[in-house]
C-alpha atoms as a PDB file:
ATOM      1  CA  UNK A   1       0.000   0.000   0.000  1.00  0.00           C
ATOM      2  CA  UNK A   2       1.507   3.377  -0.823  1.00  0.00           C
ATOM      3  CA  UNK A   3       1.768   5.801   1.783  1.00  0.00           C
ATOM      4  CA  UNK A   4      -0.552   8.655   1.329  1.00  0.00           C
ATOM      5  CA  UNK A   5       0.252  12.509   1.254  1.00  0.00           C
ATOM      6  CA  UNK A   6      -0.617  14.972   3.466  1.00  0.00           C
ATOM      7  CA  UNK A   7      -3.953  15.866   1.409  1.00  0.00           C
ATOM      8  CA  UNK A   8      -5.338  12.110   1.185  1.00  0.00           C
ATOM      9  CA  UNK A   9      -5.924  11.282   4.272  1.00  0.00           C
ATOM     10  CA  UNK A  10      -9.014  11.457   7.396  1.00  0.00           C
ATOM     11  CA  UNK A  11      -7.826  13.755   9.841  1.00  0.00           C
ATOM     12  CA  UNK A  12     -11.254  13.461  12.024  1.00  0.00           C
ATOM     13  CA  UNK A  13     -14.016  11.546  13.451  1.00  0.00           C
ATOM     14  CA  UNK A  14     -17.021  12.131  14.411  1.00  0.00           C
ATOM     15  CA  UNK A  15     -19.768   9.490  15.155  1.00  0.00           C
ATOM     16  CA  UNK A  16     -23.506  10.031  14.249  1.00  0.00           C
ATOM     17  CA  UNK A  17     -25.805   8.040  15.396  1.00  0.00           C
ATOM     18  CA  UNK A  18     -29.667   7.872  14.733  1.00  0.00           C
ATOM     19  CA  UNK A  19     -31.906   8.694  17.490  1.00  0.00           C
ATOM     20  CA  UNK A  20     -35.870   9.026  18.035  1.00  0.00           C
ATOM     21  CA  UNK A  21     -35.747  12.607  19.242  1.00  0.00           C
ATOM     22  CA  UNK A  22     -33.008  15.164  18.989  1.00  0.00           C
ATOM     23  CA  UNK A  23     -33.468  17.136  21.776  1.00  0.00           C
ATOM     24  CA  UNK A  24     -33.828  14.550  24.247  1.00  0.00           C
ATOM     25  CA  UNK A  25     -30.833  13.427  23.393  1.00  0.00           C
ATOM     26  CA  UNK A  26     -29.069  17.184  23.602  1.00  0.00           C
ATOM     27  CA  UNK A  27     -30.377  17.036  26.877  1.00  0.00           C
ATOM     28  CA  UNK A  28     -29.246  13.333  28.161  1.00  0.00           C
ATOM     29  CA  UNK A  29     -25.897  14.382  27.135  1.00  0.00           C
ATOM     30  CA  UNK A  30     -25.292  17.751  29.080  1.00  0.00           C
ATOM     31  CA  UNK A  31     -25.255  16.018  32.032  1.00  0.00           C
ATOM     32  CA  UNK A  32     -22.002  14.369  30.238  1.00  0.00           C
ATOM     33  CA  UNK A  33     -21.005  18.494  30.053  1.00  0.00           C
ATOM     34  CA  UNK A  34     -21.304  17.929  26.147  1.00  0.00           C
ATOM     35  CA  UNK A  35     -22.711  21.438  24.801  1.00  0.00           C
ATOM     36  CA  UNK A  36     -24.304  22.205  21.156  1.00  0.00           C
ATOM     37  CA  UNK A  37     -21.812  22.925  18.580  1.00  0.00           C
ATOM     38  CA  UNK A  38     -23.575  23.243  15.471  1.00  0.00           C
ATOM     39  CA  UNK A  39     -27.203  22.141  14.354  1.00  0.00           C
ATOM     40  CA  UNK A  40     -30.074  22.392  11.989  1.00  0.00           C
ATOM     41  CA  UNK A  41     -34.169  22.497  12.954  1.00  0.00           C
ATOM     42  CA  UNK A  42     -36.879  21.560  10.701  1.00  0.00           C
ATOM     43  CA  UNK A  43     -39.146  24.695   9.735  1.00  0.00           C
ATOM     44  CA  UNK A  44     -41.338  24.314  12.766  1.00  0.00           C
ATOM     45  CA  UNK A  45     -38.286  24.562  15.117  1.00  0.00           C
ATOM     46  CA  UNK A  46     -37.836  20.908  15.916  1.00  0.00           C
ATOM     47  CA  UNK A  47     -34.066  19.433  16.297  1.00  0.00           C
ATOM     48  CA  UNK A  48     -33.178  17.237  13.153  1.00  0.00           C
ATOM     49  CA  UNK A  49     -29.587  17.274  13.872  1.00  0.00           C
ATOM     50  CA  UNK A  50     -26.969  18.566  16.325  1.00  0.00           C
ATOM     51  CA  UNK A  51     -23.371  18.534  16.723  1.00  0.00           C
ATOM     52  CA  UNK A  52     -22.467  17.852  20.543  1.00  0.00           C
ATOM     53  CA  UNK A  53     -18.859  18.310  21.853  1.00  0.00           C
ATOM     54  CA  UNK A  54     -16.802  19.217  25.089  1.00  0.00           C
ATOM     55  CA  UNK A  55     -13.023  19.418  24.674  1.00  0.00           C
ATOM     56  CA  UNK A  56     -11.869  16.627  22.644  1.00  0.00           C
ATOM     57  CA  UNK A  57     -14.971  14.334  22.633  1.00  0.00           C
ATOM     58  CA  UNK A  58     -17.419  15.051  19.219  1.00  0.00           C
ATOM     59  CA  UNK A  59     -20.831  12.995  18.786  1.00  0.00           C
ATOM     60  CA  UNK A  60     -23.729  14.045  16.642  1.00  0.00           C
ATOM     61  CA  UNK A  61     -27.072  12.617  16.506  1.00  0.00           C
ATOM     62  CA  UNK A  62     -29.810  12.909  13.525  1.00  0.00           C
ATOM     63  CA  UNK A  63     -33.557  12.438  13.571  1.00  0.00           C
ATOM     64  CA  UNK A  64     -34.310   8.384  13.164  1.00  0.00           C
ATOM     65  CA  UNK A  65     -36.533   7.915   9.960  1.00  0.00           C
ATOM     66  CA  UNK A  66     -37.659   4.585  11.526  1.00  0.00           C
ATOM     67  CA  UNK A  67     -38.233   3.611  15.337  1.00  0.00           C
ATOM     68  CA  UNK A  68     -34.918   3.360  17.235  1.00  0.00           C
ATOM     69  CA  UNK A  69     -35.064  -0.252  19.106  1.00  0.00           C
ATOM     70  CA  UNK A  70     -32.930  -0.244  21.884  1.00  0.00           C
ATOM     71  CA  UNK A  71     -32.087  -4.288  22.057  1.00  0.00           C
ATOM     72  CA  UNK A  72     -30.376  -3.452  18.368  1.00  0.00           C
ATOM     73  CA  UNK A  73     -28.145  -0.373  18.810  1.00  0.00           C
ATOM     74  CA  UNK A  74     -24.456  -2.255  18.040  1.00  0.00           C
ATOM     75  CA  UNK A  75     -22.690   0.257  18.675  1.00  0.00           C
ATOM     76  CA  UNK A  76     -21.013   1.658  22.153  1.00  0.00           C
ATOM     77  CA  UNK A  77     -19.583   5.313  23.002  1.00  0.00           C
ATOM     78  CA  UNK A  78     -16.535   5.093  24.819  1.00  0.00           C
ATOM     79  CA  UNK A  79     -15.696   8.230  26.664  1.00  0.00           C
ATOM     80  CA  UNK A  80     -13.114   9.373  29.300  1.00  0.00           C
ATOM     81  CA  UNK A  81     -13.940  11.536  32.129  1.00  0.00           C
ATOM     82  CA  UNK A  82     -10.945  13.305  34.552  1.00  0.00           C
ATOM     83  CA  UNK A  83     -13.001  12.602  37.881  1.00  0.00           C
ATOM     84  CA  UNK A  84     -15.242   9.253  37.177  1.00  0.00           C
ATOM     85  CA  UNK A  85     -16.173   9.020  40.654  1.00  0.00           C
ATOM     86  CA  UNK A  86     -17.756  13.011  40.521  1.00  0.00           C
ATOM     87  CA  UNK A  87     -19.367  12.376  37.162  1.00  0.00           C
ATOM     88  CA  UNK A  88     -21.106   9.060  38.458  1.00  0.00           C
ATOM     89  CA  UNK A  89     -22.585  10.962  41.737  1.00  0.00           C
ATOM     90  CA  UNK A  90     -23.386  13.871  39.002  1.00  0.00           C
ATOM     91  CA  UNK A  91     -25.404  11.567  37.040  1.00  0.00           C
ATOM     92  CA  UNK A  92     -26.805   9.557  39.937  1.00  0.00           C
ATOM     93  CA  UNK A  93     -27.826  12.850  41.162  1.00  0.00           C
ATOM     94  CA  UNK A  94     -29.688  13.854  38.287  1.00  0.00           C
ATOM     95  CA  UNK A  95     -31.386  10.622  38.137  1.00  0.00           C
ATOM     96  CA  UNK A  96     -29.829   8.687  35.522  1.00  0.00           C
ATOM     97  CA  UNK A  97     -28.983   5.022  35.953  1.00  0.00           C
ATOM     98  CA  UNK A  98     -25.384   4.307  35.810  1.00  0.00           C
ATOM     99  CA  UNK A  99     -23.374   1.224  36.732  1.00  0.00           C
ATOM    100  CA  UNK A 100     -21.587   1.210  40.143  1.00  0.00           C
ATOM    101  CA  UNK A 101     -17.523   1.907  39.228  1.00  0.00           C
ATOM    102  CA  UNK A 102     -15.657  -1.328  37.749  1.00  0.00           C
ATOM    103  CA  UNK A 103     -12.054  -2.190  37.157  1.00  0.00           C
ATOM    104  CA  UNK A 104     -11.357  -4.093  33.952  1.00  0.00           C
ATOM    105  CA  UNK A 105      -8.294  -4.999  32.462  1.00  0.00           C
ATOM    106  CA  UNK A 106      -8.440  -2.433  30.345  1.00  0.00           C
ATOM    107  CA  UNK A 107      -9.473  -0.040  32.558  1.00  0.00           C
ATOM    108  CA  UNK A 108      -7.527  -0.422  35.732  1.00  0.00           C
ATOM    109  CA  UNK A 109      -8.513   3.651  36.938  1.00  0.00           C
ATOM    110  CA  UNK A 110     -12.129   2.297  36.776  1.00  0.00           C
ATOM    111  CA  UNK A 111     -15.069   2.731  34.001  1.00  0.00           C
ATOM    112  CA  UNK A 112     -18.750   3.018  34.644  1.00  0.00           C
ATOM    113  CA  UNK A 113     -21.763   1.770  32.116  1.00  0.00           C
ATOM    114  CA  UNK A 114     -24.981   3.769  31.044  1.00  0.00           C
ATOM    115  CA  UNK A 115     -28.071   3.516  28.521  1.00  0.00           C
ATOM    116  CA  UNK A 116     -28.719   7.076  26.681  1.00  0.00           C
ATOM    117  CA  UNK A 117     -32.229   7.326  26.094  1.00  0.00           C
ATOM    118  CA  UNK A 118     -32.178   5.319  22.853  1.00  0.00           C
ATOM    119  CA  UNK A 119     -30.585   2.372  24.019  1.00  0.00           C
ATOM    120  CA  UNK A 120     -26.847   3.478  23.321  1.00  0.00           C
ATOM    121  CA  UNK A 121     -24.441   2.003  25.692  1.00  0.00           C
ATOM    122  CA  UNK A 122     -21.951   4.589  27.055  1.00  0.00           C
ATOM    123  CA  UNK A 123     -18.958   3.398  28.935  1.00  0.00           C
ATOM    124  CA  UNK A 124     -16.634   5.828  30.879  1.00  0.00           C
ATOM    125  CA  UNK A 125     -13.348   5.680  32.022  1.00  0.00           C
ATOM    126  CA  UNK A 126     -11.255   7.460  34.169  1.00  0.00           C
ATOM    127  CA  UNK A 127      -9.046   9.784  32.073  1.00  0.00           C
ATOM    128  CA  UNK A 128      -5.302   9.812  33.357  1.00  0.00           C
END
Protein backbone atom coordinates (compact mmCIF):
# COMPACT_ATOMS: atom_id res chain seq x y z
CA UNK A 1 0.00 0.00 0.00
CA UNK A 2 1.51 3.38 -0.82
CA UNK A 3 1.77 5.80 1.78
CA UNK A 4 -0.55 8.65 1.33
CA UNK A 5 0.25 12.51 1.25
CA UNK A 6 -0.62 14.97 3.47
CA UNK A 7 -3.95 15.87 1.41
CA UNK A 8 -5.34 12.11 1.19
CA UNK A 9 -5.92 11.28 4.27
CA UNK A 10 -9.01 11.46 7.40
CA UNK A 11 -7.83 13.75 9.84
CA UNK A 12 -11.25 13.46 12.02
CA UNK A 13 -14.02 11.55 13.45
CA UNK A 14 -17.02 12.13 14.41
CA UNK A 15 -19.77 9.49 15.15
CA UNK A 16 -23.51 10.03 14.25
CA UNK A 17 -25.80 8.04 15.40
CA UNK A 18 -29.67 7.87 14.73
CA UNK A 19 -31.91 8.69 17.49
CA UNK A 20 -35.87 9.03 18.03
CA UNK A 21 -35.75 12.61 19.24
CA UNK A 22 -33.01 15.16 18.99
CA UNK A 23 -33.47 17.14 21.78
CA UNK A 24 -33.83 14.55 24.25
CA UNK A 25 -30.83 13.43 23.39
CA UNK A 26 -29.07 17.18 23.60
CA UNK A 27 -30.38 17.04 26.88
CA UNK A 28 -29.25 13.33 28.16
CA UNK A 29 -25.90 14.38 27.13
CA UNK A 30 -25.29 17.75 29.08
CA UNK A 31 -25.25 16.02 32.03
CA UNK A 32 -22.00 14.37 30.24
CA UNK A 33 -21.01 18.49 30.05
CA UNK A 34 -21.30 17.93 26.15
CA UNK A 35 -22.71 21.44 24.80
CA UNK A 36 -24.30 22.20 21.16
CA UNK A 37 -21.81 22.93 18.58
CA UNK A 38 -23.57 23.24 15.47
CA UNK A 39 -27.20 22.14 14.35
CA UNK A 40 -30.07 22.39 11.99
CA UNK A 41 -34.17 22.50 12.95
CA UNK A 42 -36.88 21.56 10.70
CA UNK A 43 -39.15 24.70 9.73
CA UNK A 44 -41.34 24.31 12.77
CA UNK A 45 -38.29 24.56 15.12
CA UNK A 46 -37.84 20.91 15.92
CA UNK A 47 -34.07 19.43 16.30
CA UNK A 48 -33.18 17.24 13.15
CA UNK A 49 -29.59 17.27 13.87
CA UNK A 50 -26.97 18.57 16.33
CA UNK A 51 -23.37 18.53 16.72
CA UNK A 52 -22.47 17.85 20.54
CA UNK A 53 -18.86 18.31 21.85
CA UNK A 54 -16.80 19.22 25.09
CA UNK A 55 -13.02 19.42 24.67
CA UNK A 56 -11.87 16.63 22.64
CA UNK A 57 -14.97 14.33 22.63
CA UNK A 58 -17.42 15.05 19.22
CA UNK A 59 -20.83 12.99 18.79
CA UNK A 60 -23.73 14.04 16.64
CA UNK A 61 -27.07 12.62 16.51
CA UNK A 62 -29.81 12.91 13.53
CA UNK A 63 -33.56 12.44 13.57
CA UNK A 64 -34.31 8.38 13.16
CA UNK A 65 -36.53 7.91 9.96
CA UNK A 66 -37.66 4.58 11.53
CA UNK A 67 -38.23 3.61 15.34
CA UNK A 68 -34.92 3.36 17.23
CA UNK A 69 -35.06 -0.25 19.11
CA UNK A 70 -32.93 -0.24 21.88
CA UNK A 71 -32.09 -4.29 22.06
CA UNK A 72 -30.38 -3.45 18.37
CA UNK A 73 -28.14 -0.37 18.81
CA UNK A 74 -24.46 -2.25 18.04
CA UNK A 75 -22.69 0.26 18.68
CA UNK A 76 -21.01 1.66 22.15
CA UNK A 77 -19.58 5.31 23.00
CA UNK A 78 -16.53 5.09 24.82
CA UNK A 79 -15.70 8.23 26.66
CA UNK A 80 -13.11 9.37 29.30
CA UNK A 81 -13.94 11.54 32.13
CA UNK A 82 -10.95 13.30 34.55
CA UNK A 83 -13.00 12.60 37.88
CA UNK A 84 -15.24 9.25 37.18
CA UNK A 85 -16.17 9.02 40.65
CA UNK A 86 -17.76 13.01 40.52
CA UNK A 87 -19.37 12.38 37.16
CA UNK A 88 -21.11 9.06 38.46
CA UNK A 89 -22.58 10.96 41.74
CA UNK A 90 -23.39 13.87 39.00
CA UNK A 91 -25.40 11.57 37.04
CA UNK A 92 -26.81 9.56 39.94
CA UNK A 93 -27.83 12.85 41.16
CA UNK A 94 -29.69 13.85 38.29
CA UNK A 95 -31.39 10.62 38.14
CA UNK A 96 -29.83 8.69 35.52
CA UNK A 97 -28.98 5.02 35.95
CA UNK A 98 -25.38 4.31 35.81
CA UNK A 99 -23.37 1.22 36.73
CA UNK A 100 -21.59 1.21 40.14
CA UNK A 101 -17.52 1.91 39.23
CA UNK A 102 -15.66 -1.33 37.75
CA UNK A 103 -12.05 -2.19 37.16
CA UNK A 104 -11.36 -4.09 33.95
CA UNK A 105 -8.29 -5.00 32.46
CA UNK A 106 -8.44 -2.43 30.34
CA UNK A 107 -9.47 -0.04 32.56
CA UNK A 108 -7.53 -0.42 35.73
CA UNK A 109 -8.51 3.65 36.94
CA UNK A 110 -12.13 2.30 36.78
CA UNK A 111 -15.07 2.73 34.00
CA UNK A 112 -18.75 3.02 34.64
CA UNK A 113 -21.76 1.77 32.12
CA UNK A 114 -24.98 3.77 31.04
CA UNK A 115 -28.07 3.52 28.52
CA UNK A 116 -28.72 7.08 26.68
CA UNK A 117 -32.23 7.33 26.09
CA UNK A 118 -32.18 5.32 22.85
CA UNK A 119 -30.59 2.37 24.02
CA UNK A 120 -26.85 3.48 23.32
CA UNK A 121 -24.44 2.00 25.69
CA UNK A 122 -21.95 4.59 27.06
CA UNK A 123 -18.96 3.40 28.94
CA UNK A 124 -16.63 5.83 30.88
CA UNK A 125 -13.35 5.68 32.02
CA UNK A 126 -11.26 7.46 34.17
CA UNK A 127 -9.05 9.78 32.07
CA UNK A 128 -5.30 9.81 33.36
Amino acid sequence: MAESDSKSKVTGLIPMAFVADVQRSVDFYKYLGMETRGSLKTPSGQLRWVHLGCEQADLMFARASDPVIASQQAVLFYLYSPDLIALRVHLLGNGVKVSPITYPDYMTKGEIRLDDPDGYVLLIGQAG
